[in-house]
Protein backbone atom coordinates (compact mmCIF):
# COMPACT_ATOMS: atom_id res chain seq x y z
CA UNK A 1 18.77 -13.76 6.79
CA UNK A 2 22.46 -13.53 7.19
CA UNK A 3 23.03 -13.83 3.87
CA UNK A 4 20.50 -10.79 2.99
CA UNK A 5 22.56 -8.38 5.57
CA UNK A 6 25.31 -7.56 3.60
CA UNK A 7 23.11 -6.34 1.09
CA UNK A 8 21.59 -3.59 3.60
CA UNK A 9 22.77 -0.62 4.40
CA UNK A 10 25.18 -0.38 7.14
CA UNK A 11 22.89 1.33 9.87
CA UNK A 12 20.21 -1.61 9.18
CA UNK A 13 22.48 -4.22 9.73
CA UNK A 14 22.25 -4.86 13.54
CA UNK A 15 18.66 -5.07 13.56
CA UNK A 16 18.13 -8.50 12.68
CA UNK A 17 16.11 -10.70 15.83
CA UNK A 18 16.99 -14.41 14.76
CA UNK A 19 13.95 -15.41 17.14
CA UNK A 20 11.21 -13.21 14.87
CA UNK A 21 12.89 -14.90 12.07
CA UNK A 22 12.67 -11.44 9.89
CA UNK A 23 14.62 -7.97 9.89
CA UNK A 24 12.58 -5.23 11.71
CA UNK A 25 12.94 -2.14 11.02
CA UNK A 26 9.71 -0.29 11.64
CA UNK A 27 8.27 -0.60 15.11
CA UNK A 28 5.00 0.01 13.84
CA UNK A 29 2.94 -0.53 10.79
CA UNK A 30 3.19 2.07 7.87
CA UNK A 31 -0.14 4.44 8.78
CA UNK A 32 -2.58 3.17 5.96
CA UNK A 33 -3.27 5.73 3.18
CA UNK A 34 -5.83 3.73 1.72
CA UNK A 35 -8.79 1.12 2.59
CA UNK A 36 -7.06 -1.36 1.13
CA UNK A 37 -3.91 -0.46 2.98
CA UNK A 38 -5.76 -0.86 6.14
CA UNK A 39 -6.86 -4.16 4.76
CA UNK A 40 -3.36 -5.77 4.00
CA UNK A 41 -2.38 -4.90 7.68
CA UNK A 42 -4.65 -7.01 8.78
CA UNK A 43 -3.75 -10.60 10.18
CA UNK A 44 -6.99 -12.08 9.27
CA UNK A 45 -6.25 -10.89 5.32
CA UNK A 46 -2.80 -12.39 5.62
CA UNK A 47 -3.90 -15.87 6.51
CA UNK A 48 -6.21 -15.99 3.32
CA UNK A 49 -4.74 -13.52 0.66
CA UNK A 50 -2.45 -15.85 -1.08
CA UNK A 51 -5.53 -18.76 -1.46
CA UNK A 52 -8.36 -16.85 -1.86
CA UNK A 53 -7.82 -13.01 -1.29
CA UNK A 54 -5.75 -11.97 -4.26
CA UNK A 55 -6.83 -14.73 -6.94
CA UNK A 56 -10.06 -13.60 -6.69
CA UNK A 57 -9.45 -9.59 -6.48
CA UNK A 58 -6.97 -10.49 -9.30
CA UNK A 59 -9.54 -12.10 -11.64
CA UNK A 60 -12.00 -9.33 -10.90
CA UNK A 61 -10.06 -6.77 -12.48
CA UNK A 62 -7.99 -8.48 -15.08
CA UNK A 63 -10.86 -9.53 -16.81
CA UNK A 64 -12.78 -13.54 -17.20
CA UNK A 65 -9.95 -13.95 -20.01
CA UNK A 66 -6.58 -12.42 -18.25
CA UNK A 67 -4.32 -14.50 -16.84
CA UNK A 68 -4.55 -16.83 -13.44
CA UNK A 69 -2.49 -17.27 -10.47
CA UNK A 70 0.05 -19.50 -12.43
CA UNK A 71 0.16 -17.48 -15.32
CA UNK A 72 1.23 -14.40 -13.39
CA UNK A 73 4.21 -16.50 -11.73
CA UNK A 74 5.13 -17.44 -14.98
CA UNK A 75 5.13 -13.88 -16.44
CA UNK A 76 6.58 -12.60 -13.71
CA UNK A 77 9.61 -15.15 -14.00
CA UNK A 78 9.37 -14.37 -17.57
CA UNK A 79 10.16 -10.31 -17.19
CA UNK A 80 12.65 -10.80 -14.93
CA UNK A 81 14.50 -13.37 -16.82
CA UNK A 82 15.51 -15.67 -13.20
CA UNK A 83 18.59 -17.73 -13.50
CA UNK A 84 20.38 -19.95 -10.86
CA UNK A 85 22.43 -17.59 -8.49
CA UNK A 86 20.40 -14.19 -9.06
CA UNK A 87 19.61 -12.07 -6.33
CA UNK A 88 16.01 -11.03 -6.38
CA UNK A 89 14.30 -8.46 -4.30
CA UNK A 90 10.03 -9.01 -4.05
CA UNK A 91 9.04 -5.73 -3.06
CA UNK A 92 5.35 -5.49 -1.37
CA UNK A 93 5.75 -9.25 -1.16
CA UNK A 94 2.69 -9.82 1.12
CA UNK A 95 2.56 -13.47 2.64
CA UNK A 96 6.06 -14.29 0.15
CA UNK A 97 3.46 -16.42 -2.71
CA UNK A 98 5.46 -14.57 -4.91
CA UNK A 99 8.54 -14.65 -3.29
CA UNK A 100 8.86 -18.76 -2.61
CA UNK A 101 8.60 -19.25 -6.35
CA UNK A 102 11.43 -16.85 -7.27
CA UNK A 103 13.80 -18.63 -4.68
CA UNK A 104 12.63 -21.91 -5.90
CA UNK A 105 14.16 -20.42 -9.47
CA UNK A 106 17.26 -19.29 -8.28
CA UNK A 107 18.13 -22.36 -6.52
CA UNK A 108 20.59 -22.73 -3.50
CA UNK A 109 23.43 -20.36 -4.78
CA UNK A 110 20.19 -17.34 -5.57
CA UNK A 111 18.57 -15.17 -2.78
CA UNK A 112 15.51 -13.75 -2.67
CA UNK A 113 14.75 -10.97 0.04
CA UNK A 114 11.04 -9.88 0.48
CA UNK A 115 10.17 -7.05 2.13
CA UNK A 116 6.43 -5.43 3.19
CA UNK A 117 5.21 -2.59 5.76
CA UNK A 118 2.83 -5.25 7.06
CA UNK A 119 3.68 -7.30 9.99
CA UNK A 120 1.02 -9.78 9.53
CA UNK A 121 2.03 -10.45 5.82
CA UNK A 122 5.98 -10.83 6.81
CA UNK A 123 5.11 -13.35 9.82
CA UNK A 124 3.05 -14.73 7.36
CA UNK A 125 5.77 -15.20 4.99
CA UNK A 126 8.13 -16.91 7.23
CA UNK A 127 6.02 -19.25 8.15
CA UNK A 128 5.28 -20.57 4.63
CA UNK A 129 9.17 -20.13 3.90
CA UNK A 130 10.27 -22.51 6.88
CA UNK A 131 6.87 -24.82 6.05
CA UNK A 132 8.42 -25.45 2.58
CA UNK A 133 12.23 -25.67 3.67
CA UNK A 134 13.25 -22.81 1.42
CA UNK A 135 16.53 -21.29 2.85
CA UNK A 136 17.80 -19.32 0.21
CA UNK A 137 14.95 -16.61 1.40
CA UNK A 138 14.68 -13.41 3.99
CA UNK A 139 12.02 -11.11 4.85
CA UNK A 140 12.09 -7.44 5.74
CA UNK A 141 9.48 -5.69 7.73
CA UNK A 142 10.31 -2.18 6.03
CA UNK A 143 9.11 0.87 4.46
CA UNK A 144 8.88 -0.73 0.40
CA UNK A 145 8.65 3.15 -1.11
CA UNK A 146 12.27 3.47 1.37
CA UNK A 147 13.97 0.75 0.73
CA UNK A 148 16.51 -0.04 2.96
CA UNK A 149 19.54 -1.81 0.37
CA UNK A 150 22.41 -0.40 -0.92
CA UNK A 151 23.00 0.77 -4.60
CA UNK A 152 23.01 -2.42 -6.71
CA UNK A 153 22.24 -4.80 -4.24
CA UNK A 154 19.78 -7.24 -6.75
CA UNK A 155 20.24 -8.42 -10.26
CA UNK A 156 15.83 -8.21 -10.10
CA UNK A 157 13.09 -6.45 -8.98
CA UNK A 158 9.65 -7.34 -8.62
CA UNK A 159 6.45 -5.51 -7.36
CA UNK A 160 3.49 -7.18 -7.97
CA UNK A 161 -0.26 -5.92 -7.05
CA UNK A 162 1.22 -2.66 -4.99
CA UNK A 163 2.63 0.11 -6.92
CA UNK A 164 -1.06 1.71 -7.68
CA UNK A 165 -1.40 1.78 -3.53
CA UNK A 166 1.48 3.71 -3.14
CA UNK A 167 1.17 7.20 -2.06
CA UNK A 168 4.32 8.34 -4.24
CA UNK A 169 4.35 5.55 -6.69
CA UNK A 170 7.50 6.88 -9.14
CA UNK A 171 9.27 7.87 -6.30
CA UNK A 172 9.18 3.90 -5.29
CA UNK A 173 9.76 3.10 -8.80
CA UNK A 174 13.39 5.44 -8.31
CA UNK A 175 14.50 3.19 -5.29
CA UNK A 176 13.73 0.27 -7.19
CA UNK A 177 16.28 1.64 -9.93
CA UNK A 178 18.65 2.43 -7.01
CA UNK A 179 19.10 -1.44 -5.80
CA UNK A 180 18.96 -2.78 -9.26
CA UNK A 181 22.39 -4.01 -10.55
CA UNK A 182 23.21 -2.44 -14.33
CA UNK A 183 21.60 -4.82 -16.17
CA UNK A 184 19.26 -5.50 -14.04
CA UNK A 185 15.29 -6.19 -14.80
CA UNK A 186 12.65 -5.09 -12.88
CA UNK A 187 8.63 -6.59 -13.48
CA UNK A 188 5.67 -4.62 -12.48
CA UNK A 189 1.84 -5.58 -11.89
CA UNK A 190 -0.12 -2.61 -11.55
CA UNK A 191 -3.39 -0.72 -12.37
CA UNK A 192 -3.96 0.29 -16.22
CA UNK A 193 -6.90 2.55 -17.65
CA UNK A 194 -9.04 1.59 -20.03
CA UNK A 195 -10.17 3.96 -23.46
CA UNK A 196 -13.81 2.63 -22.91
CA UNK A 197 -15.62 5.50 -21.43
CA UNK A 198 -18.46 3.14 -20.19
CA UNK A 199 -15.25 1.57 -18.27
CA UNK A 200 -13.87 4.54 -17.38
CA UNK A 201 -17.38 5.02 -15.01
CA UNK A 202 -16.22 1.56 -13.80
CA UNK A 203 -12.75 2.17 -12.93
CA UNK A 204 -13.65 6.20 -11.21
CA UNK A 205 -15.83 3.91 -8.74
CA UNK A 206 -12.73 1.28 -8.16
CA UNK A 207 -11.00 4.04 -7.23
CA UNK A 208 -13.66 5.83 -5.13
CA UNK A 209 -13.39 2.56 -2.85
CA UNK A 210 -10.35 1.59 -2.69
CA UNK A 211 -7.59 4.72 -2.70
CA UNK A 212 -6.05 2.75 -5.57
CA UNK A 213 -4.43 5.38 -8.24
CA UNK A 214 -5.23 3.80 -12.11
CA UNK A 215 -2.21 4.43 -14.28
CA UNK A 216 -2.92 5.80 -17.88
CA UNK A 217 -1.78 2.97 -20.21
CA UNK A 218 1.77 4.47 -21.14
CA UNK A 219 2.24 5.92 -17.63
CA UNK A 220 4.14 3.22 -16.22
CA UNK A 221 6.46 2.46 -19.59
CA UNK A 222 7.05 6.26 -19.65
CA UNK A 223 8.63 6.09 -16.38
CA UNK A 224 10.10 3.40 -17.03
CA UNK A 225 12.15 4.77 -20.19
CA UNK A 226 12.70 8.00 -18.42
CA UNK A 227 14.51 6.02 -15.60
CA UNK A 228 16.53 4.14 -17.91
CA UNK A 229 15.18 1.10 -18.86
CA UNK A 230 15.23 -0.88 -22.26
CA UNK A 231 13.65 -3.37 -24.08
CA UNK A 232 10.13 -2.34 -21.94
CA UNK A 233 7.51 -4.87 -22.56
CA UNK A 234 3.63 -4.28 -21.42
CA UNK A 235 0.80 -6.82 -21.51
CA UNK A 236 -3.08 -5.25 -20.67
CA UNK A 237 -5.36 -7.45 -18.72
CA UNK A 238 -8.83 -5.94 -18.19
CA UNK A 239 -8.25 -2.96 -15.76
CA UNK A 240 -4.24 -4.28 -14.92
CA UNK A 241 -0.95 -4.52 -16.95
CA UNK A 242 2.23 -6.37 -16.74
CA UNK A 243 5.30 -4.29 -17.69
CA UNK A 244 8.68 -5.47 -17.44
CA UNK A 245 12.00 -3.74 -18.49
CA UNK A 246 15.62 -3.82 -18.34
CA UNK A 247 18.36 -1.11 -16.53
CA UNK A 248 20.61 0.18 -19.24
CA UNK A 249 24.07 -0.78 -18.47
């Protein structure tokens, strides 16, 4: 963790408890906007969502044929194009599943800070961090749609299964411009319509019961351009997409 402070902002800095083992910087949890919200809060969830919670949630929307657990690691590290030394910020990064991989791909001289409004998830993460000896990765308890860095702080960003919960999704996407390095990529796993209006049916009832907002399928590379970003790539997956891009320089 003390090599993630100097990448926070100066009023964040003293906040760091080396017995929690994380930075905290919200007393409480977030107030849940949505069920699922409520759900990722939860310390039951946080004990199974990286075996069983989100591999199977994942493979019910992207589809019998989309891509598994390893596959999405792979794309992920793919899109944001992880060499030794980088700096990568997990945003959302629930119990750090994510999170351990991209420090395992930077290597000793990389850091990887993860940061989540759930307290569950981030206790969660440390303990799988310090079970697999990883050093060269921190954890935030924090506000993901606020983040707390300063301008430029990571050469990537990733936010995978969280931007659709959201309640001001682009307005999370503009911080995660804000702590990017020029030059620096960013990968996304999100929601995506379908043009099947038997689907459509589908997806209004996904959103019904979960909160969960279902970008249109250029939504998300349209805000992507009009934040600056080059050389966008998208891949569909049943009801999901994987979009990664590139901060002009």
């Amino acid at each position: 963790m003390e090599r993630a402070l100097p990448l926070l902002r100066p009023e964040h800095r003293h906040k760091f408890d080396a017995g929690r083992g994380y930075l905290e910087l919200l007393p409480d949890n977030l107030p849940a906007i949505t069920p699922v919200q409520s759900l990722m809060q939860s310390g039951v969830v946080s004990r199974i969502y990286e075996r069983w919670w989100r591999p199977a949630l994942a493979r019910m929307v992207k589809g019998l044929c989309g891509p598994g657990m390893t596959d999405e690691h792979r794309i992920a590290r793919l899109l944001l194009g992880l060499s030794p030394g980088d700096g990568v910020l997990d945003v959302a990064c629930g119990p750090g599943n994510f999170s351990r991989q991209f420090a395992r791909t930077v290597g000793d001289m990389g850091l990887v800070v993860g940061i989540d409004a759930s307290r569950p998830m981030i206790e969660r993460a440390v303990e799988e961090a310090a079970e697999a000896g990883i050093h060269q990765l921190a954890f935030v308890h924090g506000n993901a749609a606020a983040l707390p860095f300063q301008e430029g702080a990571f050469d990537a960003v990733c936010c995978f299964a969280a931007l659709h919960l959201f309640e001001e999704p682009f307005a999370a996407l503009d911080e995660m411009k804000t702590v990017l390095t020029p030059g620096g990529r960013i990968a996304l796993f999100t929601t995506c319509r379908t043009r099947s209006t038997p689907l459509r049916t589908v997806e209004a009832a996904l959103v019904r019961g979960s909160g969960m907002r279902l970008f249109e399928q250029r939504e998300v590379v349209e805000a992507l351009e009009q934040r600056g970003f080059e050389d966008i790539r998208q891949r569909i997956a049943g009801f999901t997409q994987f979009v990664g891009g590139r901060l002009r320089r």
